[in-house]
Protein backbone atom coordinates (compact mmCIF):
# COMPACT_ATOMS: atom_id res chain seq x y z
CA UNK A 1 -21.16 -9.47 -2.54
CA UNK A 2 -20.31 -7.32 -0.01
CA UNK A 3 -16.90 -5.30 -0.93
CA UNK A 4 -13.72 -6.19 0.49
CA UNK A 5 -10.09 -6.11 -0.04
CA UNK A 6 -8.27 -8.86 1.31
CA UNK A 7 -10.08 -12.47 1.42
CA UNK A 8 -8.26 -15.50 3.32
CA UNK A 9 -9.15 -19.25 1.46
CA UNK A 10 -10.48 -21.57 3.83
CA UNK A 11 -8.91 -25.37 2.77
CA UNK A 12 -12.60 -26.26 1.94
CA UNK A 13 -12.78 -23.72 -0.97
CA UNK A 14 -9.22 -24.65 -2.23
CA UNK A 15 -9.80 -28.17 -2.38
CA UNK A 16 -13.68 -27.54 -4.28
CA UNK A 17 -11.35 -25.02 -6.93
CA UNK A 18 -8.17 -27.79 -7.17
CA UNK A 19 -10.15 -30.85 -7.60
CA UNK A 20 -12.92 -30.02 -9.43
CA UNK A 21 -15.45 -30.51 -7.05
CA UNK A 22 -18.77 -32.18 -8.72
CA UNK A 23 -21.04 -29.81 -6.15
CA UNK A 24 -19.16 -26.67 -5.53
CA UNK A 25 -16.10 -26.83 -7.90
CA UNK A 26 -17.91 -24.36 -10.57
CA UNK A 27 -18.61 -21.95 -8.42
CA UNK A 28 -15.88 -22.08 -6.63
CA UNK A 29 -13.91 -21.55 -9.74
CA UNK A 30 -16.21 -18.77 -10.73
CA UNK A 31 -15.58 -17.05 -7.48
CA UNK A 32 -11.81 -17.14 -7.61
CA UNK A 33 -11.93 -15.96 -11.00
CA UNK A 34 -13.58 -12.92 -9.86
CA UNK A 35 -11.58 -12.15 -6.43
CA UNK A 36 -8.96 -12.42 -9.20
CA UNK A 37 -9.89 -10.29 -12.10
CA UNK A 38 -10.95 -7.51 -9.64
CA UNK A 39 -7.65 -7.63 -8.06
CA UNK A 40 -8.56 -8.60 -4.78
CA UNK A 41 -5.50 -10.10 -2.73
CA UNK A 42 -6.10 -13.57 -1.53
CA UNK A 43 -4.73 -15.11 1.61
CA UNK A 44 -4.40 -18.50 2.80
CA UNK A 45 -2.38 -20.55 5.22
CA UNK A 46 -0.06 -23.43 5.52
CA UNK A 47 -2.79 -25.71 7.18
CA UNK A 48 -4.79 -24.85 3.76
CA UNK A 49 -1.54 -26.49 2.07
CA UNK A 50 -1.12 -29.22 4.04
CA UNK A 51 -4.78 -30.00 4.35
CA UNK A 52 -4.94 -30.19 0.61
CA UNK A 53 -1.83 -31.97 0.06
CA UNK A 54 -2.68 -35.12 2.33
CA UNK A 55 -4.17 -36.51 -0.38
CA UNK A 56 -2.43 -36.28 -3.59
CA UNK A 57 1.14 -37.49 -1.26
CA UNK A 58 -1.24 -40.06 -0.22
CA UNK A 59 -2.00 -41.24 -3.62
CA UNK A 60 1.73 -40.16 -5.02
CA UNK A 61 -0.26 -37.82 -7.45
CA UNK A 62 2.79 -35.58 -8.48
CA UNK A 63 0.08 -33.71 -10.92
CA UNK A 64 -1.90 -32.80 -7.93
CA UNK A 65 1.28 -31.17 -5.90
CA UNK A 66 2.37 -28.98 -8.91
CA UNK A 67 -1.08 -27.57 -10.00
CA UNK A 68 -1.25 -26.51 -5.83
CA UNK A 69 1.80 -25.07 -5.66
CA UNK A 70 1.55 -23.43 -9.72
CA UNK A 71 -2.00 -22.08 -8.59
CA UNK A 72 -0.30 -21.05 -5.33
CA UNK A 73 2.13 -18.99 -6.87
CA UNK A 74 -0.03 -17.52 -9.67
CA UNK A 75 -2.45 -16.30 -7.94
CA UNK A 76 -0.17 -14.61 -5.63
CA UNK A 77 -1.63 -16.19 -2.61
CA UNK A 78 0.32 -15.88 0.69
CA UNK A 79 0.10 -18.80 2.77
CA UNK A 80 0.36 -17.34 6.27
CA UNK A 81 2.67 -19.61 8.58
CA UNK A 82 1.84 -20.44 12.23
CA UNK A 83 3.29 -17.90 13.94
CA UNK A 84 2.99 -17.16 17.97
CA UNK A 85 0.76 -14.51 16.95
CA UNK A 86 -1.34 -16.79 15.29
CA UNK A 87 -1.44 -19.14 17.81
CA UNK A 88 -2.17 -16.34 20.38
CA UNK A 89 -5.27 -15.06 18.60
CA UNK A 90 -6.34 -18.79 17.97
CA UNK A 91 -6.41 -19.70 21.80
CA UNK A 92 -8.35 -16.51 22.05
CA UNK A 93 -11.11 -17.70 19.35
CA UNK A 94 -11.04 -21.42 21.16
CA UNK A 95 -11.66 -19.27 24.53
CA UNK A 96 -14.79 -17.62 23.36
CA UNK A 97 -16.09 -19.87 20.91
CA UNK A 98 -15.61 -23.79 22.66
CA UNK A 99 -17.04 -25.90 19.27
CA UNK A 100 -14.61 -24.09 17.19
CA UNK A 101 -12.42 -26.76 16.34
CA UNK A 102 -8.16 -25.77 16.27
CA UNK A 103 -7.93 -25.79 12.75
CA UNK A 104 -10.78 -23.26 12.53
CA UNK A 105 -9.45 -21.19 14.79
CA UNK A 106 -6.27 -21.26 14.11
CA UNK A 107 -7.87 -20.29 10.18
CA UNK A 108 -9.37 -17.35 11.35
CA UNK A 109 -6.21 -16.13 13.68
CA UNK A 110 -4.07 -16.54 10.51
CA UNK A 111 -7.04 -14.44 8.34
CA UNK A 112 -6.91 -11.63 11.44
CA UNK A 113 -3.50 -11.86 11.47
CA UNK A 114 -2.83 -10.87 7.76
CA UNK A 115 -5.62 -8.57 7.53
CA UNK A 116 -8.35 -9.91 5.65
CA UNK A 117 -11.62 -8.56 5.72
CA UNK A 118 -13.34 -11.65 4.11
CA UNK A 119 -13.12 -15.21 4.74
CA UNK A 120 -14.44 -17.56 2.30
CA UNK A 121 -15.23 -21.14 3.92
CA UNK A 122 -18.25 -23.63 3.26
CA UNK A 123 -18.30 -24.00 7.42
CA UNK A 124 -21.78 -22.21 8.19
CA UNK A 125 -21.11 -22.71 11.94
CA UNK A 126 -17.88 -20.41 11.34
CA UNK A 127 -20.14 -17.71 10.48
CA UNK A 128 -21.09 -16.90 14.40
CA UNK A 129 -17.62 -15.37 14.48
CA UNK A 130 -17.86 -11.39 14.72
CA UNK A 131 -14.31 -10.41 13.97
CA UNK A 132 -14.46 -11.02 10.32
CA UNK A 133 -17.31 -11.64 7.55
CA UNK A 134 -17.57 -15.12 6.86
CA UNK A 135 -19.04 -16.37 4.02
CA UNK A 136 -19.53 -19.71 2.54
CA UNK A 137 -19.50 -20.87 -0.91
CA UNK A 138 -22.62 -21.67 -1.29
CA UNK A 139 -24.15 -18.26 -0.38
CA UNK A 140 -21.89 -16.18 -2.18
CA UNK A 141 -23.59 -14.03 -4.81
């Protein structure tokens, strides 16, 4: 794996990790545990929280909500909020890359924005984007 310091969670990743994905939950699991013990800092944003969170509110699954937020807080992830900033550097991304959809973009603003040098995702068309290595799940090694 290449080295890095800083690595933003894409929703996709959080969600695999959270609930146990049957494909990519493992390794997803086996990959935070390493960003972890080599004391990497991790990164997310809000739209990570609330993209995970539809669900379990969905379902009333109070178990769901707590292991986010407990996971949230001890892992020392910051979830980035939207800031103009954010938004600024998204409408830049939609600018130069049209199929990016918002919630991409506005992903890899908040990534730029907090100074990650990583960005784990499972989106394969997200890794066109040249202002940050993307990597998905499944290729990490």
């Amino acid at each position: 794996m290449t080295d890095f310091k800083k690595v933003f969670l894409d929703s996709t990743p959080l969600i695999y990790f959270l609930d146990k994905d049957p494909n990519f939950g493992e390794k997803t699991a086996q990959i935070i545990s390493y960003i972890i013990d080599n004391e990497k800092y991790i990164a997310s944003s809000i739209i990570s929280a609330t993209e995970y969170l539809i669900y379990p509110y969905r379902t009333r699954n109070d178990a769901k909500i707590k292991a986010f937020w407990k996971f949230v807080y001890d892992s020392y992830i910051v979830l980035s909020p939207i800031s103009k900033d954010i938004a600024i550097e998204a409408a830049k991304i939609r600018a130069e890359y049209r199929h990016f959809k918002a919630m991409d973009a506005l992903q890899l603003a908040a990534a730029i924005c907090s100074g990650c040098d990583l960005f784990l995702t499972n989106d394969k068309q997200l890794k066109q984007f040249d202002k940050i290595s993307c990597v998905t799940v499944e290729e990490w090694s």
